[in-house]
N, C-alpha and C. Protein backbone atom coordinates (compact mmCIF):
# COMPACT_ATOMS: atom_id res chain seq x y z
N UNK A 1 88.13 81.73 111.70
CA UNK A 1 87.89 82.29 110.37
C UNK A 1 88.83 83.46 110.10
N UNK A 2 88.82 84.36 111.30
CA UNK A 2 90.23 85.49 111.04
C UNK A 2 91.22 84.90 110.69
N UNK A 3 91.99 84.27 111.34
CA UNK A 3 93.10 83.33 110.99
C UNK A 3 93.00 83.00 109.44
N UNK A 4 92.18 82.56 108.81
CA UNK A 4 91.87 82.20 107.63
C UNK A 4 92.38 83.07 106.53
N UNK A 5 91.98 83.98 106.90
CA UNK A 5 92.25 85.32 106.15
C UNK A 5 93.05 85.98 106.29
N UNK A 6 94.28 85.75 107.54
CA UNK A 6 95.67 85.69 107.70
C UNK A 6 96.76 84.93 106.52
N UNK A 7 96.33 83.48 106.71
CA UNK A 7 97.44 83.10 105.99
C UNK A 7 96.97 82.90 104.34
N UNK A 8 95.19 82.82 104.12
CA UNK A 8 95.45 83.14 102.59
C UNK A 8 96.38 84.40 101.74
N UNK A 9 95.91 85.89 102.73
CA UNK A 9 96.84 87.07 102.65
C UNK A 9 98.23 87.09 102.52
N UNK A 10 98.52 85.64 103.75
CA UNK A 10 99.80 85.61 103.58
C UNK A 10 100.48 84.95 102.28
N UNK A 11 99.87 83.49 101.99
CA UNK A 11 100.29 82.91 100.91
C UNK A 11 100.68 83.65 99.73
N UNK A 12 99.44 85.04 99.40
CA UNK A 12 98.94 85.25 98.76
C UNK A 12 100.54 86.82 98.30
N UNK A 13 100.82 87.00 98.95
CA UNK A 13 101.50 88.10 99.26
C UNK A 13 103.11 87.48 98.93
N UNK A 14 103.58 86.49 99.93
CA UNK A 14 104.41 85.93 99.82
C UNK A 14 104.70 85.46 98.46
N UNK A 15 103.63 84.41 97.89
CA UNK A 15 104.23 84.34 96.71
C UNK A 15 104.35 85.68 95.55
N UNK A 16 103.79 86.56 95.53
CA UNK A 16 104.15 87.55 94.48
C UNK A 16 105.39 88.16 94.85
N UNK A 17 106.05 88.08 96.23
CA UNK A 17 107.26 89.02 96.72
C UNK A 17 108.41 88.02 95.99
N UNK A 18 107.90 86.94 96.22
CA UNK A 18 109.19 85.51 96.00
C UNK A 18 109.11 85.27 93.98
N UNK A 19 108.12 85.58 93.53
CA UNK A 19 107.84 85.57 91.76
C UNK A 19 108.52 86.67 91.49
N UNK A 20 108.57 87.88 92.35
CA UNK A 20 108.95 89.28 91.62
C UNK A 20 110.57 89.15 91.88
N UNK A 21 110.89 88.39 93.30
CA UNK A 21 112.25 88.43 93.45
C UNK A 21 113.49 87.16 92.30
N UNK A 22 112.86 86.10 91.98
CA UNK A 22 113.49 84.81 91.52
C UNK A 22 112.49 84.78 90.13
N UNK A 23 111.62 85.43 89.34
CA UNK A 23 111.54 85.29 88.06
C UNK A 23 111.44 86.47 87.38
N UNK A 24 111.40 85.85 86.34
CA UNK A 24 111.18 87.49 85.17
C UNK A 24 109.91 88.49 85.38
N UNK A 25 108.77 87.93 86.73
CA UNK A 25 107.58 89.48 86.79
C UNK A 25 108.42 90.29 87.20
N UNK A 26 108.11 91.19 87.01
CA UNK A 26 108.80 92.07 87.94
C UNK A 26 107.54 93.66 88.18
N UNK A 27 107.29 93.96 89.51
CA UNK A 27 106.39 95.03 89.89
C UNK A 27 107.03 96.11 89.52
N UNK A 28 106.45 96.84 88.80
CA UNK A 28 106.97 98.17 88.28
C UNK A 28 106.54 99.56 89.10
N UNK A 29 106.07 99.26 90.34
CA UNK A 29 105.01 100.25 90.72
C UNK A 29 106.03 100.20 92.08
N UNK A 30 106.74 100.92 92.56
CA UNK A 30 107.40 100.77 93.92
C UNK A 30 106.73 101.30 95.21
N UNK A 31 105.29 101.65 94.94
CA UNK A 31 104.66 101.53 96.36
C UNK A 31 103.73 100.17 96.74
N UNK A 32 103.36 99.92 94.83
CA UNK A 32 102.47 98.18 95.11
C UNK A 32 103.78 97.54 95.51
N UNK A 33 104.87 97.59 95.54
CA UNK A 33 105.98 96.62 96.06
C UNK A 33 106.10 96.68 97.22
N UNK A 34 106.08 98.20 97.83
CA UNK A 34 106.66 97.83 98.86
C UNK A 34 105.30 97.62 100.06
N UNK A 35 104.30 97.48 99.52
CA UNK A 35 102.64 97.03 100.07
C UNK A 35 102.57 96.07 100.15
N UNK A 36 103.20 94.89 99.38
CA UNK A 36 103.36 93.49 99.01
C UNK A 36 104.20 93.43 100.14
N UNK A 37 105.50 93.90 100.10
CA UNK A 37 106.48 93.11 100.84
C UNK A 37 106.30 93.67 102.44
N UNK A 38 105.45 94.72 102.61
CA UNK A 38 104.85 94.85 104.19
C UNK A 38 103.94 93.98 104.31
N UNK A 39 102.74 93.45 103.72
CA UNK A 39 101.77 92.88 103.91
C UNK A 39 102.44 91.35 104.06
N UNK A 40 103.15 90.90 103.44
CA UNK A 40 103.85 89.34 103.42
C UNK A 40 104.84 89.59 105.13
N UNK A 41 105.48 90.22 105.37
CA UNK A 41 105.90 90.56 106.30
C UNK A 41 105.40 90.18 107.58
N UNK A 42 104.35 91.37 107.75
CA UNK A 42 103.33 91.35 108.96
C UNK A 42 102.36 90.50 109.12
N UNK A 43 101.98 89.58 108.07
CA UNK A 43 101.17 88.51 107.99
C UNK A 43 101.79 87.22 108.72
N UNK A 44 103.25 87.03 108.26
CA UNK A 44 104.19 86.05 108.77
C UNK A 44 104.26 86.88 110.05
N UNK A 45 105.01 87.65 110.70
CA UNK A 45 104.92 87.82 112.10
C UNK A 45 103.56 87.63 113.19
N UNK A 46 102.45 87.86 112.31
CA UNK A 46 101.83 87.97 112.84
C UNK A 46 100.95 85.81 113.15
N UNK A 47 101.27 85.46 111.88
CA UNK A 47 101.28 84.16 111.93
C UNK A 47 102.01 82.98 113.19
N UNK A 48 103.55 83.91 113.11
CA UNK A 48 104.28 83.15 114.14
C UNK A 48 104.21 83.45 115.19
N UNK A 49 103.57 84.63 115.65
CA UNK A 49 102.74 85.55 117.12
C UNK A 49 101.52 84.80 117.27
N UNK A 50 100.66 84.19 116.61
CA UNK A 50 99.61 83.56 116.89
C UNK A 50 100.30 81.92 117.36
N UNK A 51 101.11 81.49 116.49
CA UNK A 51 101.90 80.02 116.81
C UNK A 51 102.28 79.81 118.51
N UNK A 52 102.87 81.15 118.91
CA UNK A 52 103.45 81.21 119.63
C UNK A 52 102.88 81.20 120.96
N UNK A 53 101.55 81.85 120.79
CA UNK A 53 100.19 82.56 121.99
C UNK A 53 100.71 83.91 122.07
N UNK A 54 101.54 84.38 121.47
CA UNK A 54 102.05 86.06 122.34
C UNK A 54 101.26 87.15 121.82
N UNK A 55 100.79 87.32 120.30
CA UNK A 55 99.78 88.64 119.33
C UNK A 55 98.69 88.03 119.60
N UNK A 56 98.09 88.47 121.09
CA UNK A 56 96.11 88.28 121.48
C UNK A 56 95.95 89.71 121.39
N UNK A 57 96.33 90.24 122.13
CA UNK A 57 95.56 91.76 121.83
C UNK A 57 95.59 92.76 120.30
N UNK A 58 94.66 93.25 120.16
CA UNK A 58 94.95 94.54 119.05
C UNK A 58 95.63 95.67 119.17
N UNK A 59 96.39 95.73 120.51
CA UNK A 59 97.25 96.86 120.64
C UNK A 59 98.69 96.02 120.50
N UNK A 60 99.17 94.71 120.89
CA UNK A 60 99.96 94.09 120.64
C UNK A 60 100.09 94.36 118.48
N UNK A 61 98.81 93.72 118.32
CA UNK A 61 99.18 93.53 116.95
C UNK A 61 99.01 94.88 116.22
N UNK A 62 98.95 95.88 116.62
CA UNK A 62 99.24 97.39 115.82
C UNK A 62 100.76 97.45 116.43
N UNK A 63 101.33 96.99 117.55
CA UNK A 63 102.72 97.63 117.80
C UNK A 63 103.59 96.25 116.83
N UNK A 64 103.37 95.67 116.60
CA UNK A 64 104.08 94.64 115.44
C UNK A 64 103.82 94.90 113.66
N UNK A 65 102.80 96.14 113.48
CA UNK A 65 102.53 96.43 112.12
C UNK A 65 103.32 97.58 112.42
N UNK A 66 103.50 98.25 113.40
CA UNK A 66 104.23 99.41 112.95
C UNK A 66 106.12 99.24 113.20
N UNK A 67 106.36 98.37 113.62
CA UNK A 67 107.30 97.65 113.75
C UNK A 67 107.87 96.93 112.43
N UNK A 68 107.14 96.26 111.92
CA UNK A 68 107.21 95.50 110.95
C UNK A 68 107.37 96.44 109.62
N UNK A 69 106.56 97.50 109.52
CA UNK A 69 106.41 98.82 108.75
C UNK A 69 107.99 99.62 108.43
N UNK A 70 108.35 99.55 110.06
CA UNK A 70 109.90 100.22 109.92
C UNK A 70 110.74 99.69 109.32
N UNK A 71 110.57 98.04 109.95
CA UNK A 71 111.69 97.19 109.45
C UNK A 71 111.99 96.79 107.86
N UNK A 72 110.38 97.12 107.42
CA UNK A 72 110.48 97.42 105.81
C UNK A 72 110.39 98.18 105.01
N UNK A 73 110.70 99.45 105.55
CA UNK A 73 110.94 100.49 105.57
C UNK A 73 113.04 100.85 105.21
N UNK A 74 113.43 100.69 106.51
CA UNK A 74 114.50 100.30 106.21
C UNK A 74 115.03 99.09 105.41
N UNK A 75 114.72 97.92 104.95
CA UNK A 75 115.43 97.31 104.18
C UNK A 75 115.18 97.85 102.52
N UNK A 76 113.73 98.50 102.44
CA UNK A 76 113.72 99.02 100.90
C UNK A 76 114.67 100.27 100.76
N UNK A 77 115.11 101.40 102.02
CA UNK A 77 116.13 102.31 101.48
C UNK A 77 117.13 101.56 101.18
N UNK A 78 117.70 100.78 102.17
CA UNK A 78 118.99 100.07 102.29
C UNK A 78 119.61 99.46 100.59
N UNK A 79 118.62 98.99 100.58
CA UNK A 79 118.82 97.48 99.32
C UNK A 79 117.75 98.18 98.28
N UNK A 80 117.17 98.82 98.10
CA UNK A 80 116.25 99.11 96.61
C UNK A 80 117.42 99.95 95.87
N UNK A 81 117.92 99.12 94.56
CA UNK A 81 118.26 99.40 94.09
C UNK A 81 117.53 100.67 92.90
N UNK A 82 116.40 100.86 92.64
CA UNK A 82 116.11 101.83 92.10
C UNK A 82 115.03 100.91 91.32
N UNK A 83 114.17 102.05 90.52
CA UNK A 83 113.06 101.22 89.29
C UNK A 83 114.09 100.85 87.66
N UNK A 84 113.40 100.31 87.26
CA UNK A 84 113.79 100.25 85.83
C UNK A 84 112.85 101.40 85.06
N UNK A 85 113.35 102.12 84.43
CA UNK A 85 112.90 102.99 83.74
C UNK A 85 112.82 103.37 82.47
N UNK A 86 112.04 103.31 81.18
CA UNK A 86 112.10 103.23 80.24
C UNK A 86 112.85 104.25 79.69
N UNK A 87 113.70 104.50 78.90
CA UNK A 87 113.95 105.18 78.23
C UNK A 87 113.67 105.28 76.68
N UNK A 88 113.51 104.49 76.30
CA UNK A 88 113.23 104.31 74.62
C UNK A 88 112.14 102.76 73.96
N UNK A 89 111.57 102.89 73.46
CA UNK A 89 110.35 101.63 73.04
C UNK A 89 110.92 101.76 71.79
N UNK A 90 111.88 100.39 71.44
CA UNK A 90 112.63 100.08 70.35
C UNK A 90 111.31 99.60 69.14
N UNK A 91 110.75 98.41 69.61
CA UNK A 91 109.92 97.78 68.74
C UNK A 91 108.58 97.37 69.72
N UNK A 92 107.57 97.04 69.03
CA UNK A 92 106.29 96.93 69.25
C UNK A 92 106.03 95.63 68.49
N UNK A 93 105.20 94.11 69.40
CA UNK A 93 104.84 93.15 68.17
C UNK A 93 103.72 93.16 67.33
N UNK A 94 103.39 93.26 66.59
CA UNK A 94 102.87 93.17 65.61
C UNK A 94 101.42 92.14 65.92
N UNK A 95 101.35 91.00 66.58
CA UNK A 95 99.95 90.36 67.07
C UNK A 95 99.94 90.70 67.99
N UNK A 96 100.76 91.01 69.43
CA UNK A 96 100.31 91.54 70.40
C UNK A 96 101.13 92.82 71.08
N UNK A 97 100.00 93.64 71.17
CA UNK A 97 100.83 95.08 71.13
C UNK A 97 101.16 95.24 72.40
N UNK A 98 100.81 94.25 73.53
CA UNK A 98 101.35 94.45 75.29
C UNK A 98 103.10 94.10 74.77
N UNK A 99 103.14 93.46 73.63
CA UNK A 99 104.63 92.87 74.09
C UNK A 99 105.35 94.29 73.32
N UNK A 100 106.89 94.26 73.67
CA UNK A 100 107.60 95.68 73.43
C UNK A 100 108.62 95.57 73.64
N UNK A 101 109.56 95.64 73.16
CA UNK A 101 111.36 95.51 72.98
C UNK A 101 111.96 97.18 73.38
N UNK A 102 112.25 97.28 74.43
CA UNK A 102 113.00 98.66 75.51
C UNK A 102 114.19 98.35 76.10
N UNK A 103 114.77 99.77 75.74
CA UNK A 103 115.42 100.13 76.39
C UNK A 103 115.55 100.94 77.76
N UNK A 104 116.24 100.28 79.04
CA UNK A 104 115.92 100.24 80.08
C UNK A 104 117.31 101.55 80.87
N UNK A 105 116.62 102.49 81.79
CA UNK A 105 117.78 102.67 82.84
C UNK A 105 117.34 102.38 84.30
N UNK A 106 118.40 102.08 85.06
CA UNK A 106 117.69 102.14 86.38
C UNK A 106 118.86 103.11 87.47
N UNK A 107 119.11 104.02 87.78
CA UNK A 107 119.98 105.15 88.78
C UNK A 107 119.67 104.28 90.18
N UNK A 108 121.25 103.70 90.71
CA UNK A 108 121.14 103.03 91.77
C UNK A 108 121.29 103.88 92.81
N UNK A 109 120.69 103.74 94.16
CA UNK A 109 121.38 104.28 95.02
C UNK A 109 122.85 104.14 95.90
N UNK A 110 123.07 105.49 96.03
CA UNK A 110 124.92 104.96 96.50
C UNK A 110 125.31 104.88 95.71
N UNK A 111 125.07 104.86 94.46
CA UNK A 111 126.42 104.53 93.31
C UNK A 111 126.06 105.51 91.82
N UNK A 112 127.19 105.93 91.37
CA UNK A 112 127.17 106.93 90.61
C UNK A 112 127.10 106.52 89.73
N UNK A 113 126.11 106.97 88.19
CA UNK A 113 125.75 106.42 87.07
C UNK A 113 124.66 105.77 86.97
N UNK A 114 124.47 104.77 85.95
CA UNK A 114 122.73 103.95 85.44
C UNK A 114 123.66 102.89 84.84
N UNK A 115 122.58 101.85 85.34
CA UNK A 115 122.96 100.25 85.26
C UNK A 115 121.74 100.20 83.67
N UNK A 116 122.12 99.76 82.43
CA UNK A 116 121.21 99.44 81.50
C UNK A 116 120.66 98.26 80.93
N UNK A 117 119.89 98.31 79.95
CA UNK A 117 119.01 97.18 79.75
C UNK A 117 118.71 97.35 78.53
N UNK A 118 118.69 96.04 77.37
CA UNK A 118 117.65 95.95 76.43
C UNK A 118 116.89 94.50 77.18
N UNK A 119 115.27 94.88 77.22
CA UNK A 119 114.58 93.87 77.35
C UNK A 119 113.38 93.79 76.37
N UNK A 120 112.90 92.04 76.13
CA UNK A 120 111.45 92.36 76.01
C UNK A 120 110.57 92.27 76.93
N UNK A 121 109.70 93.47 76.98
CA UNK A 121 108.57 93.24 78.22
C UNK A 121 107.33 92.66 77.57
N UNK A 122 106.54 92.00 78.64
CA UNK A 122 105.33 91.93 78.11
C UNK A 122 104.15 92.25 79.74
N UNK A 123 103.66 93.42 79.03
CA UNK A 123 102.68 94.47 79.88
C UNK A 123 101.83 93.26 80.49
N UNK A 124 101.66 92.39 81.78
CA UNK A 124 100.47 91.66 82.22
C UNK A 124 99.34 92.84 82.88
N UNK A 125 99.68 93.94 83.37
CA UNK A 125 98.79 94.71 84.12
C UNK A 125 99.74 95.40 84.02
N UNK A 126 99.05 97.01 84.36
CA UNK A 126 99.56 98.27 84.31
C UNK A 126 100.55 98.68 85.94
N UNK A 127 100.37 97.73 86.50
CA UNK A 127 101.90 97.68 87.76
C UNK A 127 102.49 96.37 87.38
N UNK A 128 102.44 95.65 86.97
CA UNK A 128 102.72 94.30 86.73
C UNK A 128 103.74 94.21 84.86
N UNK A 129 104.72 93.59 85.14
CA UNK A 129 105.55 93.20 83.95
C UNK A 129 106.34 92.15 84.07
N UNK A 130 106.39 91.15 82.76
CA UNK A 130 107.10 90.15 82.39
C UNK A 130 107.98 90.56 81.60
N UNK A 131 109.01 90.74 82.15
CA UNK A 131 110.51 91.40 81.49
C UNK A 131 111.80 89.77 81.27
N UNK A 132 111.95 89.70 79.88
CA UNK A 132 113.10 88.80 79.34
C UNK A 132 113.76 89.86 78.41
N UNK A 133 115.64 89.18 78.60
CA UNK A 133 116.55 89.50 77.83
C UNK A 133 115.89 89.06 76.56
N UNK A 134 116.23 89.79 75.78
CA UNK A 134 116.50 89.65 74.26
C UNK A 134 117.86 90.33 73.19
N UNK A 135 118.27 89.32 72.46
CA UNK A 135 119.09 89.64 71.62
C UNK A 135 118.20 90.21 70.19
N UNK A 136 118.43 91.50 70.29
CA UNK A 136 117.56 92.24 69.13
C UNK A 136 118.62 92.42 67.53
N UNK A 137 119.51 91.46 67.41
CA UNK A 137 120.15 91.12 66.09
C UNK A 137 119.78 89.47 65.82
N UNK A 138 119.45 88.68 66.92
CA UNK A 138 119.07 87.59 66.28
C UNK A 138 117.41 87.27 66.15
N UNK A 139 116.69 88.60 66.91
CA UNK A 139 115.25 88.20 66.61
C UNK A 139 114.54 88.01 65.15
N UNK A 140 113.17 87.82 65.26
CA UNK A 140 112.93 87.60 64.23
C UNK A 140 111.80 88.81 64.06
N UNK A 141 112.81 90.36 62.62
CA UNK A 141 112.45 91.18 63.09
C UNK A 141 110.81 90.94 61.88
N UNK A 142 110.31 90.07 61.42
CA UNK A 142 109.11 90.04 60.72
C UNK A 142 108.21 90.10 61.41
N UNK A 143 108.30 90.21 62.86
CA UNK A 143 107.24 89.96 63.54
C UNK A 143 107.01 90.71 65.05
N UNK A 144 107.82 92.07 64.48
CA UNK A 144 107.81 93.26 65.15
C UNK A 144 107.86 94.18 64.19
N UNK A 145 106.70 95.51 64.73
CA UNK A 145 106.84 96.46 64.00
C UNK A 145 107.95 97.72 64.87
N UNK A 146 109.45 98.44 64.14
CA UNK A 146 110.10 98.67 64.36
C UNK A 146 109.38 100.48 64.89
N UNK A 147 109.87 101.11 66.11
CA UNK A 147 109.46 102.42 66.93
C UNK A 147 110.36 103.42 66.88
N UNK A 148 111.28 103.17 67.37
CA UNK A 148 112.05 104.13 68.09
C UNK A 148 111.86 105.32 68.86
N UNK A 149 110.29 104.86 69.37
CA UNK A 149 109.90 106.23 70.58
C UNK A 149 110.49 105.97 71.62
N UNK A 150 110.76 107.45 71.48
CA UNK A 150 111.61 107.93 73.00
C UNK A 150 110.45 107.88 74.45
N UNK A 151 111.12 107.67 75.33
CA UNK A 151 110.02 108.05 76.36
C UNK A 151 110.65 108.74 77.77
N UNK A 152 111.77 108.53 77.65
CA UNK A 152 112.68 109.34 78.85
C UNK A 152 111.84 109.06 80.05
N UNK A 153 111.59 108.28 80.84
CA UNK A 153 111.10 108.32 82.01
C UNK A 153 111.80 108.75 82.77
N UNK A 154 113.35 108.68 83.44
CA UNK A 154 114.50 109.15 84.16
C UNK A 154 114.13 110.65 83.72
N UNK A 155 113.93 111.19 82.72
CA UNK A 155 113.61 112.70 82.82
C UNK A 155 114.81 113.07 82.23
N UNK A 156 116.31 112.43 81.68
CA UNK A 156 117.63 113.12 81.55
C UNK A 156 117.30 114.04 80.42
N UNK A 157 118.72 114.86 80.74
CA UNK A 157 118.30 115.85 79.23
C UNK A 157 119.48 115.62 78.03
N UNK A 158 118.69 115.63 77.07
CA UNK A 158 119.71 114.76 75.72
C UNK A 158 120.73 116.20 75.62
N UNK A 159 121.76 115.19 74.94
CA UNK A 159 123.18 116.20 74.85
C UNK A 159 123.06 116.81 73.60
């Protein structure tokens, strides 16, 4: 029955790391991310440690969570390119107010400057977002009400 509750965790984990990486969700919350992508992690090691006969003890399987911890640890400094960060809420739709046309920055690490964005998001949960490109000259603007709130999340200071 433990086991059970291994690899639903795992399924369960895995697929949101593999949806957030190859489609438009994307986790906006970079500690629920990087909770996801430890928990999918250590679930699979710990899966292929049970395959194997080698993770029987609970001191075995705490020295493979904290192991596993580092190792994802280091690949999120390495490779996290940074959050997306709102800077401006262009438009708002009009039947559903989760959806929202923004402007995006994200400050990479290692590299000097901000990579930008116009997207539309649509809010599924308050860590959770469905972010698509949009061309905001060919939309159809009858069916957005137009904003232009600022929201500076990056914090910069206007010139």
């Amino acid at each position: 029955m433990k086991h059970l509750y291994i690899y639903i965790l795992f399924a369960i984990s895995a697929t949101v790391v593999l949806l957030n990486r190859y489609t438009p969700l994307y986790i906006n919350n970079n500690k629920l991310h990087f909770l996801v992508l430890f928990i999918a992690a250590a679930t699979f090691v710990i899966i292929i440690g049970h395959f194997f006969g080698k993770l029987r003890t609970n001191k075995s399987i705490a020295v493979t969570f904290v192991l596993v911890g580092l190792a994802c640890f280091l690949k999120a400094f390495l490779t996290w390119g940074g959050d997306w960060k709102t800077q401006e809420i262009y438009y708002r739709n009009i039947e559903n107010k989760n959806k929202t046309i923004q402007f995006q920055m994200r400050g990479d690490r290692f590299a000097f400057g901000y990579k930008k964005r116009v997207v539309a998001i649509n809010h599924i949960a308050p860590f959770m977002d469905w972010s698509t490109d949009i061309d905001t000259i060919a939309m159809d603007h009858s069916k957005w009400e137009k904003l232009n709130l600022k929201v500076n999340d990056l914090g910069l200071q206007e010139k």
